[in-house]
C-alpha atoms as a PDB file:
ATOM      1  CA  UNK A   1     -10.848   5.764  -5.496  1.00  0.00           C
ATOM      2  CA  UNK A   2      -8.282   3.782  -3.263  1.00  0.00           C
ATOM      3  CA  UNK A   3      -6.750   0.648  -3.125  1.00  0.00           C
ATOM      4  CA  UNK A   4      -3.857  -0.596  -0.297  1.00  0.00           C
ATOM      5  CA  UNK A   5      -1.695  -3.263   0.772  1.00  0.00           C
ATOM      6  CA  UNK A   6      -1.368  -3.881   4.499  1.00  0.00           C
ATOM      7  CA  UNK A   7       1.233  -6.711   5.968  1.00  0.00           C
ATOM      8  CA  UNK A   8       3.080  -8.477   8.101  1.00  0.00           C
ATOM      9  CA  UNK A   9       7.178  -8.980   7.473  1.00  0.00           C
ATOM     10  CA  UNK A  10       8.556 -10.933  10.532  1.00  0.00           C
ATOM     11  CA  UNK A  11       8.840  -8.065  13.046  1.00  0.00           C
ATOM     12  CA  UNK A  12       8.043  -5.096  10.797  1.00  0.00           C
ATOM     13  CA  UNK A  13       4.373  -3.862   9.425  1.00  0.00           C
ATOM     14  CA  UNK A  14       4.265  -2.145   5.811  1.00  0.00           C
ATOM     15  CA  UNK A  15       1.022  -0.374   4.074  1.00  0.00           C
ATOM     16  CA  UNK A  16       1.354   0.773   0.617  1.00  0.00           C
ATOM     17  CA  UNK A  17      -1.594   2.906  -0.656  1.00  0.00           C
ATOM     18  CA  UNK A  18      -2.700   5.082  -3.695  1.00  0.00           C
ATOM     19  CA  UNK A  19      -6.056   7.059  -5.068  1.00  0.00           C
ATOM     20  CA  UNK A  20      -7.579   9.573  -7.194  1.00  0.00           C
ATOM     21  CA  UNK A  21      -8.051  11.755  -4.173  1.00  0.00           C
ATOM     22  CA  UNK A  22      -4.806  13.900  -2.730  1.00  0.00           C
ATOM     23  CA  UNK A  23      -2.790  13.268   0.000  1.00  0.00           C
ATOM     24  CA  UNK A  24      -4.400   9.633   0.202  1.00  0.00           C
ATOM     25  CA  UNK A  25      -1.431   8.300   2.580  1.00  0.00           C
ATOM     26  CA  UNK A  26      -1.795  11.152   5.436  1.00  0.00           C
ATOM     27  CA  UNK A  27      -5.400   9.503   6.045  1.00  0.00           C
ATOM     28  CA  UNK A  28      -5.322   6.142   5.253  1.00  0.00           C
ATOM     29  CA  UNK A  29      -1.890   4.263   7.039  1.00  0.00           C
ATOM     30  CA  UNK A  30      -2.110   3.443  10.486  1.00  0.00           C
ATOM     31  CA  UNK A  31       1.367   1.522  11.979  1.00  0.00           C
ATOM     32  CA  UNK A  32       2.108   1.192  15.360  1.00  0.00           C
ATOM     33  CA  UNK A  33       5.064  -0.749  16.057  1.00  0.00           C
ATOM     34  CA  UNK A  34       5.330  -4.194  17.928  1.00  0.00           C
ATOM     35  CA  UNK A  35       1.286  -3.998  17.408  1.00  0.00           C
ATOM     36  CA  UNK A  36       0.620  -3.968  14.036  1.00  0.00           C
ATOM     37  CA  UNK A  37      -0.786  -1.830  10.930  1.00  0.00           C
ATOM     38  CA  UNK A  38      -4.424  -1.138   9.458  1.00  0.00           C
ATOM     39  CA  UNK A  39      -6.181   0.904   6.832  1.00  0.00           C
ATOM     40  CA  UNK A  40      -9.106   3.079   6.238  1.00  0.00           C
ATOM     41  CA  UNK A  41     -10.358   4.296   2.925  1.00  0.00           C
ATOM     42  CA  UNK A  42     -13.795   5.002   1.182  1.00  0.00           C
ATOM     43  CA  UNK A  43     -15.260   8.006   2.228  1.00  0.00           C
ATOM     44  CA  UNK A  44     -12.021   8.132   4.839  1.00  0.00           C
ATOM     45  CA  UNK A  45     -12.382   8.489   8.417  1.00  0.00           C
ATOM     46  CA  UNK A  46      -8.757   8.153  10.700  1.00  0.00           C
ATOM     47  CA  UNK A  47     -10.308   7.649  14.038  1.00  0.00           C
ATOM     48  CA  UNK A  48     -11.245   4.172  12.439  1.00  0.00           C
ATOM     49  CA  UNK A  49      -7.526   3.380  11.918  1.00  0.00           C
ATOM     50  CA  UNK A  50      -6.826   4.460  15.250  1.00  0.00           C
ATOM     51  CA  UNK A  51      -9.465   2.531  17.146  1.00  0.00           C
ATOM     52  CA  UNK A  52      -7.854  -0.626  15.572  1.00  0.00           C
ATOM     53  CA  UNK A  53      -4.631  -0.060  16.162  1.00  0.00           C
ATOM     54  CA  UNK A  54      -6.051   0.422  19.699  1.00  0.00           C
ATOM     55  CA  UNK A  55      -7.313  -2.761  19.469  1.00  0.00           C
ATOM     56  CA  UNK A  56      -4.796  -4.995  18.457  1.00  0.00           C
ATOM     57  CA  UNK A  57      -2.625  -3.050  21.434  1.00  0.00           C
ATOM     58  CA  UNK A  58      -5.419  -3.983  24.018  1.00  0.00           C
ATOM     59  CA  UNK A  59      -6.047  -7.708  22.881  1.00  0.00           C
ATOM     60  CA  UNK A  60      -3.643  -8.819  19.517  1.00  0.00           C
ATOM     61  CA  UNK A  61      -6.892 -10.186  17.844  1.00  0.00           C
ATOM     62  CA  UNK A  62      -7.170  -8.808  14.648  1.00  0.00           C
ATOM     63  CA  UNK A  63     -10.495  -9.951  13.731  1.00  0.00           C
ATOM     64  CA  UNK A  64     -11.780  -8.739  17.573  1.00  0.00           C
ATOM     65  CA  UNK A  65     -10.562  -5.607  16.510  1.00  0.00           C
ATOM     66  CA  UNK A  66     -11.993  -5.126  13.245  1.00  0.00           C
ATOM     67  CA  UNK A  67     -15.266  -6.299  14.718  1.00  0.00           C
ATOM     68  CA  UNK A  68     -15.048  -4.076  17.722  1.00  0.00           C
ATOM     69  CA  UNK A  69     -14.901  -1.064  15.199  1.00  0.00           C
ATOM     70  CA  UNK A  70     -17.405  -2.100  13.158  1.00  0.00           C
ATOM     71  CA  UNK A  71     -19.580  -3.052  15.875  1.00  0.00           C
ATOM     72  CA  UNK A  72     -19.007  -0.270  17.858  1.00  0.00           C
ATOM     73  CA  UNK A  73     -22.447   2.341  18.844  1.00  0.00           C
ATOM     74  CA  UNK A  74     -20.694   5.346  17.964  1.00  0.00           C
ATOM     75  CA  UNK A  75     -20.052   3.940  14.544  1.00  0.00           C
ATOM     76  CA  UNK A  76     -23.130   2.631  13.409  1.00  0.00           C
ATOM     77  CA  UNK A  77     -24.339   4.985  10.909  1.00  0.00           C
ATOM     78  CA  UNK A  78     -21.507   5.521   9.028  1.00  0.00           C
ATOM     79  CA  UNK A  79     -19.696   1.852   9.138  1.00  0.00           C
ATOM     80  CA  UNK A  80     -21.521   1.083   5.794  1.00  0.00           C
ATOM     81  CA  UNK A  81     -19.487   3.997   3.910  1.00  0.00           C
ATOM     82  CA  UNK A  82     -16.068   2.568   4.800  1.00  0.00           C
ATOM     83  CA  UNK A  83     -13.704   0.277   4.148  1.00  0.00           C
ATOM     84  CA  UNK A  84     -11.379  -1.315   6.729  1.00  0.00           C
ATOM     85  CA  UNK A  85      -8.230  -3.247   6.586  1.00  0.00           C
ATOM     86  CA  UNK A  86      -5.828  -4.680   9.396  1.00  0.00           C
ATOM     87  CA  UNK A  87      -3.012  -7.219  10.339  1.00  0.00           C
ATOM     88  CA  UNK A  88      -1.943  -7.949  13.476  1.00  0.00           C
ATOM     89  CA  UNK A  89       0.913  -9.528  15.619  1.00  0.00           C
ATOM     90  CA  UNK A  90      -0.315 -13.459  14.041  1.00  0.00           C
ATOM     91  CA  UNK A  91      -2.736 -14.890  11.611  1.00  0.00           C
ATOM     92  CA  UNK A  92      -4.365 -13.251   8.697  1.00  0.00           C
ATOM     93  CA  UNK A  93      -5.659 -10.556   7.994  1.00  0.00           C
ATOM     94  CA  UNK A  94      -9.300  -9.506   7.675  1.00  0.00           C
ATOM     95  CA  UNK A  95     -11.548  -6.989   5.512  1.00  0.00           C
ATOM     96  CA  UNK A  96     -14.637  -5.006   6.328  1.00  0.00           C
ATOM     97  CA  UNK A  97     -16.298  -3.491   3.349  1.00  0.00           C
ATOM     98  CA  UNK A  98     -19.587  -1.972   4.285  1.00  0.00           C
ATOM     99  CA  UNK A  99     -22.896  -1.505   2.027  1.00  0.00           C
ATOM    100  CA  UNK A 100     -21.939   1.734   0.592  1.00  0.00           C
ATOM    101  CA  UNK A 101     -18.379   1.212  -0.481  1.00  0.00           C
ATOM    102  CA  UNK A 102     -17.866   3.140  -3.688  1.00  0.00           C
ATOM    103  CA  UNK A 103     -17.700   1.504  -7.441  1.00  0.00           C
ATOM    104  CA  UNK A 104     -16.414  -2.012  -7.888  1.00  0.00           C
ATOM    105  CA  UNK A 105     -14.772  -3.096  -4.813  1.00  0.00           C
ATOM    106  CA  UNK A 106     -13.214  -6.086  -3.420  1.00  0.00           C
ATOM    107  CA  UNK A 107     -11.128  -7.337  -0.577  1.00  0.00           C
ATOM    108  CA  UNK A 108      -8.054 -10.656  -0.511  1.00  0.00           C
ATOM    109  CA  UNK A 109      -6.551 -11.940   2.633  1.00  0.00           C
ATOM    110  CA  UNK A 110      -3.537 -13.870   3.363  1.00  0.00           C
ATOM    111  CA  UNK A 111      -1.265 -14.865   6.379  1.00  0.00           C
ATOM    112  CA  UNK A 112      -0.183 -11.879   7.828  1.00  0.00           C
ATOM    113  CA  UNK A 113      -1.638  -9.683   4.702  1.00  0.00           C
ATOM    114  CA  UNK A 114      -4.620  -8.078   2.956  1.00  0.00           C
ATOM    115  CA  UNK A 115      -5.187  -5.896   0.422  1.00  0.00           C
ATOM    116  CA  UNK A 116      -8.576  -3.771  -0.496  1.00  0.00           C
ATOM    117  CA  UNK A 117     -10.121  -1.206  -3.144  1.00  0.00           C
ATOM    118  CA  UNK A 118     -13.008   0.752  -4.038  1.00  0.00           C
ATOM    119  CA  UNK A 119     -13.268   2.154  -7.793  1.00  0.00           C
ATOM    120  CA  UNK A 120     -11.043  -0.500  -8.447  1.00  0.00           C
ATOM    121  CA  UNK A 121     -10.609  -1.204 -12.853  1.00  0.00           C
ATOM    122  CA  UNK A 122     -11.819  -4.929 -11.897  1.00  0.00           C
ATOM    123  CA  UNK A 123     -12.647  -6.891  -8.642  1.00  0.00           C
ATOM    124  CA  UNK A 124      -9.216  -8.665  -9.512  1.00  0.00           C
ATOM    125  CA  UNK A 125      -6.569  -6.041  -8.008  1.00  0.00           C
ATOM    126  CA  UNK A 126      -6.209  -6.924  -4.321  1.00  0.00           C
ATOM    127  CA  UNK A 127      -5.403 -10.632  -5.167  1.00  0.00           C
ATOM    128  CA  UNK A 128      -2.796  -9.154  -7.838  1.00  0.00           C
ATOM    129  CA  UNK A 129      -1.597  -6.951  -4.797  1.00  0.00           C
ATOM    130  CA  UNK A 130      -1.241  -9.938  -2.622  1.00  0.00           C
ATOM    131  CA  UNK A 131      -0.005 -12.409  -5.234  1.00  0.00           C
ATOM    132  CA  UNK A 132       2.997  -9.261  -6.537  1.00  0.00           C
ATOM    133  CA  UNK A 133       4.282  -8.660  -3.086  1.00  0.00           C
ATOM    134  CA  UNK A 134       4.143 -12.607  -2.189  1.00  0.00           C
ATOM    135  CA  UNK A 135       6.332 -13.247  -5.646  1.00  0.00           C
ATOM    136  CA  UNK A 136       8.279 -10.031  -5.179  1.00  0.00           C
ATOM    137  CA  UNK A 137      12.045 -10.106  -3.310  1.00  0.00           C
ATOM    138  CA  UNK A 138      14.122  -7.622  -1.779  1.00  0.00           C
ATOM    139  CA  UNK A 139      13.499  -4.986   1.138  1.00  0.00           C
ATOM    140  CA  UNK A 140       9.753  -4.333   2.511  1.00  0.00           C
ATOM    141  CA  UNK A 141       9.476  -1.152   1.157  1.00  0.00           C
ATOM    142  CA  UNK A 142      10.533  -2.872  -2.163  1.00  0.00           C
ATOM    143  CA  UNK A 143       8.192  -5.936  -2.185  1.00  0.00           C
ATOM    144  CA  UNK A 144       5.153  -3.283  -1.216  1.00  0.00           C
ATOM    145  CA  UNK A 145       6.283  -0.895  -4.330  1.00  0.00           C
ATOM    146  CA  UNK A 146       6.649  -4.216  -6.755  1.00  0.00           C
ATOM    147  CA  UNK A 147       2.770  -4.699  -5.383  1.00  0.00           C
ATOM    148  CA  UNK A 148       1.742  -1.406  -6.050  1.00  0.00           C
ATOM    149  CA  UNK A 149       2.782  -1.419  -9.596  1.00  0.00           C
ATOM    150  CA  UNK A 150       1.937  -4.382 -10.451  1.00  0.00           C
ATOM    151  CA  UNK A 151      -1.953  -3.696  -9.296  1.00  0.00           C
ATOM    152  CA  UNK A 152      -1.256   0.088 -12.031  1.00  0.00           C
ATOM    153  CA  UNK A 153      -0.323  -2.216 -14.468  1.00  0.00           C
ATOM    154  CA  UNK A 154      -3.165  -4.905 -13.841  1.00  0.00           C
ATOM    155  CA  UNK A 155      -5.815  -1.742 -14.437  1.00  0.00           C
ATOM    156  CA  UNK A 156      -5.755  -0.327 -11.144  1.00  0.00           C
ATOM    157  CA  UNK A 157      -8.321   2.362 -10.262  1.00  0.00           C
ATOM    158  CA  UNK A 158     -11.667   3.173 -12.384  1.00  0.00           C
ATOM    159  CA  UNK A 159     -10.203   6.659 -12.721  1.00  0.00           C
ATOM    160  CA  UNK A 160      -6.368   8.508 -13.118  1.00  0.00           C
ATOM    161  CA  UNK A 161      -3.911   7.608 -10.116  1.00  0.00           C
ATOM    162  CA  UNK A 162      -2.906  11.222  -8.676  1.00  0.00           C
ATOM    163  CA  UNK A 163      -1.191  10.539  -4.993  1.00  0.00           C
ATOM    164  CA  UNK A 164       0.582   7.380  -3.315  1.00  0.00           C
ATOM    165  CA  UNK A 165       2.645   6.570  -0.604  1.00  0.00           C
ATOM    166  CA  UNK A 166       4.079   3.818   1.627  1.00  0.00           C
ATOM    167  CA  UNK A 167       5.499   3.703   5.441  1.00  0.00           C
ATOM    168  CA  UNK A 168       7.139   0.751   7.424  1.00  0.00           C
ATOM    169  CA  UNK A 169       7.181   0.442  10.958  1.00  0.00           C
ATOM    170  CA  UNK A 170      10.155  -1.652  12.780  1.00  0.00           C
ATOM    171  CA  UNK A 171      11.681  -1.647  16.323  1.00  0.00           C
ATOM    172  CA  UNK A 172      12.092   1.584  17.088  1.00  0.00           C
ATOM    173  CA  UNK A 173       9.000   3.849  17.955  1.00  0.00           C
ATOM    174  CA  UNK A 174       8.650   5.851  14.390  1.00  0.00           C
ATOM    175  CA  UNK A 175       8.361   4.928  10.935  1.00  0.00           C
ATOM    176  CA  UNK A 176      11.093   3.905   9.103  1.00  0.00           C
ATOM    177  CA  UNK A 177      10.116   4.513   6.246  1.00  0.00           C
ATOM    178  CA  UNK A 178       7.678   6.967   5.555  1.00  0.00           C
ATOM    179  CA  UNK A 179       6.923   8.491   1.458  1.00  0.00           C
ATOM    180  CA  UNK A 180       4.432  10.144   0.048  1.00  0.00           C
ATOM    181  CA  UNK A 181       3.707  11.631  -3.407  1.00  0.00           C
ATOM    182  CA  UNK A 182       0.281  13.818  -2.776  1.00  0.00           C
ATOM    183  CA  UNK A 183      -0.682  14.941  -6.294  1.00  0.00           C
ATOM    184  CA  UNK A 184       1.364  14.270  -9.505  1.00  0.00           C
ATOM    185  CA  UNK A 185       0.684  12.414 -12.827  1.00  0.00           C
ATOM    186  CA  UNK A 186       2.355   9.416 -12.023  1.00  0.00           C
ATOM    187  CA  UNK A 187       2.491   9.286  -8.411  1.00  0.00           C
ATOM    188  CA  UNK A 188       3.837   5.325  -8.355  1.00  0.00           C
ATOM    189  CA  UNK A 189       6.353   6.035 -10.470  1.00  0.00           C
ATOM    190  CA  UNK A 190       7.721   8.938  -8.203  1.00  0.00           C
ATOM    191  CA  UNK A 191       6.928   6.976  -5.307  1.00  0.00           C
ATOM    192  CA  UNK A 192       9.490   4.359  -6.816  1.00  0.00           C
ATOM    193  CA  UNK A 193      11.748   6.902  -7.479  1.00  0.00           C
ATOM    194  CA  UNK A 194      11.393   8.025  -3.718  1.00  0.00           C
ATOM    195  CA  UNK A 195      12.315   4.473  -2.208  1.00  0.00           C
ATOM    196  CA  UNK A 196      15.271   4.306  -4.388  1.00  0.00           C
ATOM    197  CA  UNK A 197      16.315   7.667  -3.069  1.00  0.00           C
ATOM    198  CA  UNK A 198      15.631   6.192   0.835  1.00  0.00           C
ATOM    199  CA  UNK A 199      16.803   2.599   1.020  1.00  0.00           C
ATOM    200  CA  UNK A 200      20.032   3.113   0.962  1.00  0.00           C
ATOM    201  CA  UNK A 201      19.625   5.925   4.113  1.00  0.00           C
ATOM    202  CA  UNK A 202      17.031   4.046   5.778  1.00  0.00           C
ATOM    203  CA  UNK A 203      18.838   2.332   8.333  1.00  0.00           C
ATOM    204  CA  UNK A 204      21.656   4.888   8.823  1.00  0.00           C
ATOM    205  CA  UNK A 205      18.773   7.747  10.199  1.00  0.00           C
ATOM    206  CA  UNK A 206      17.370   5.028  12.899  1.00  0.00           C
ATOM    207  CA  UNK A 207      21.413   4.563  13.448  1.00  0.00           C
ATOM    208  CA  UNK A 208      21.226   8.443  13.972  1.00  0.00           C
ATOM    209  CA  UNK A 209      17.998   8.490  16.171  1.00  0.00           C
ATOM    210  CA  UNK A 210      18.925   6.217  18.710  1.00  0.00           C
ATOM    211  CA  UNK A 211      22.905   6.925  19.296  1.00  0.00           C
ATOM    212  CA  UNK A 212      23.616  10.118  17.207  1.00  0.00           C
ATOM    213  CA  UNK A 213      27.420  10.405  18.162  1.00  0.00           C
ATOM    214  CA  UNK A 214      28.179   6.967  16.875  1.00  0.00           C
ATOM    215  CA  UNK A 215      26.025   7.142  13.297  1.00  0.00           C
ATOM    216  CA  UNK A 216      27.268   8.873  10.236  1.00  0.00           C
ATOM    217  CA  UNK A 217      26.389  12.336   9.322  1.00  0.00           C
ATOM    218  CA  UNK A 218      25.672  13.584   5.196  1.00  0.00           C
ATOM    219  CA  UNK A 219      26.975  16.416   6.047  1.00  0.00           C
ATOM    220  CA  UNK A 220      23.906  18.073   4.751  1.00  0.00           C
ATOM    221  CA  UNK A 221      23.340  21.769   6.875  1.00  0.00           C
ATOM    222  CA  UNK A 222      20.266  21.523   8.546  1.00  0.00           C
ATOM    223  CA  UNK A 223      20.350  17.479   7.986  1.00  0.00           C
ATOM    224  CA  UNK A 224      17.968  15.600  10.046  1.00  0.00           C
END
């Protein structure tokens, strides 16, 4: 029902996501700046994202942290219904995909990415996510969205897309980028829509966050 996208850009962390299911990017991204990003899908439980996030902050090691989830007491009868993704600080990324992950499912790693699905049209899609954002240019945001259509277009899901979204962590202590579509149609193609709308505002709001007098103001009433 899901498939994501989870890297590594210099300083910055990016996960792009989408599903069947509603509202798949409230449970599934995990960022945390300066320490790295991680996923959890199939059968979704957060804590998981949160316990490797907590991880990477304690050690860095991504592959101690996905093993210290996995591994952990309090997990063990449910580890085999999930499916885990995370990047940290250096080196690749790694996969867990237990016994009970849903449909065709599949996992690709790279440097500093990885990319996973469940329900997936063909085990093929998270090497066309890696290989689309690798060969795509621009912003983060925009190389994650180029992935994320190009894994639609490739066959995607077993089933209709209905929600997406993406977020980007930098150097400041919130996402800077942070869209969701929860239900729609063609929730990629709004998503696109909604990082067109953002880019060009992105950096202007951190601007606005960290010295308000000196950033620019839309002029919108109630603007945040």
């Amino acid at each position: 029902m899901t498939f994501s996208l989870v890297v590594r850009d210099g300083e910055r962390f990016g996960i792009a996501v989408s599903s069947s299911s509603p509202a798949v990017a409230a449970r599934v991204i995990h960022l945390r700046p300066g320490v790295g990003a991680a996923a959890s899908q199939n059968i979704t439980d957060p804590t998981l994202g949160t316990g490797l996030l907590a991880g990477l902050a304690e050690h860095g090691d991504a592959r101690r942290a996905l093993t210290g989830v996995t591994g952990a007491p309090r997990n063990a009868k449910t580890i085999d219904h999930r499916q885990l993704t995370v990047v940290g600080r250096w080196g690749p990324g790694f996969a867990h995909s237990g016994s009970g992950t849903l449909g065709t499912h599949a996992t690709a790693t790279a440097d500093g990415a990885v990319a996973a699905g469940n329900m997936l049209a063909g085990e093929h899609i998270p090497q066309v996510l890696l290989d689309a954002y690798a060969e795509a240019t621009g912003e983060l945001e925009e190389r994650l969205m180029a992935a994320l259509r190009a894994a639609v277009e490739a066959g995607g899901e077993e089933g209709p897309v209905h929600s997406a979204g993406l977020a980007v962590v930098a150097d400041v202590d919130w996402r800077v980028s942070d869209l969701r579509v929860d239900w729609a149609d063609d929730p990629v193609d709004r998503l696109a829509e909604l990082v067109d709308v953002w880019l060009p505002q992105r950096d202007d709001y951190v601007r606005r966050g960290l010295d308000p007098a000196a950033a620019p103001s839309y002029g919108v009433p109630g603007d945040q």
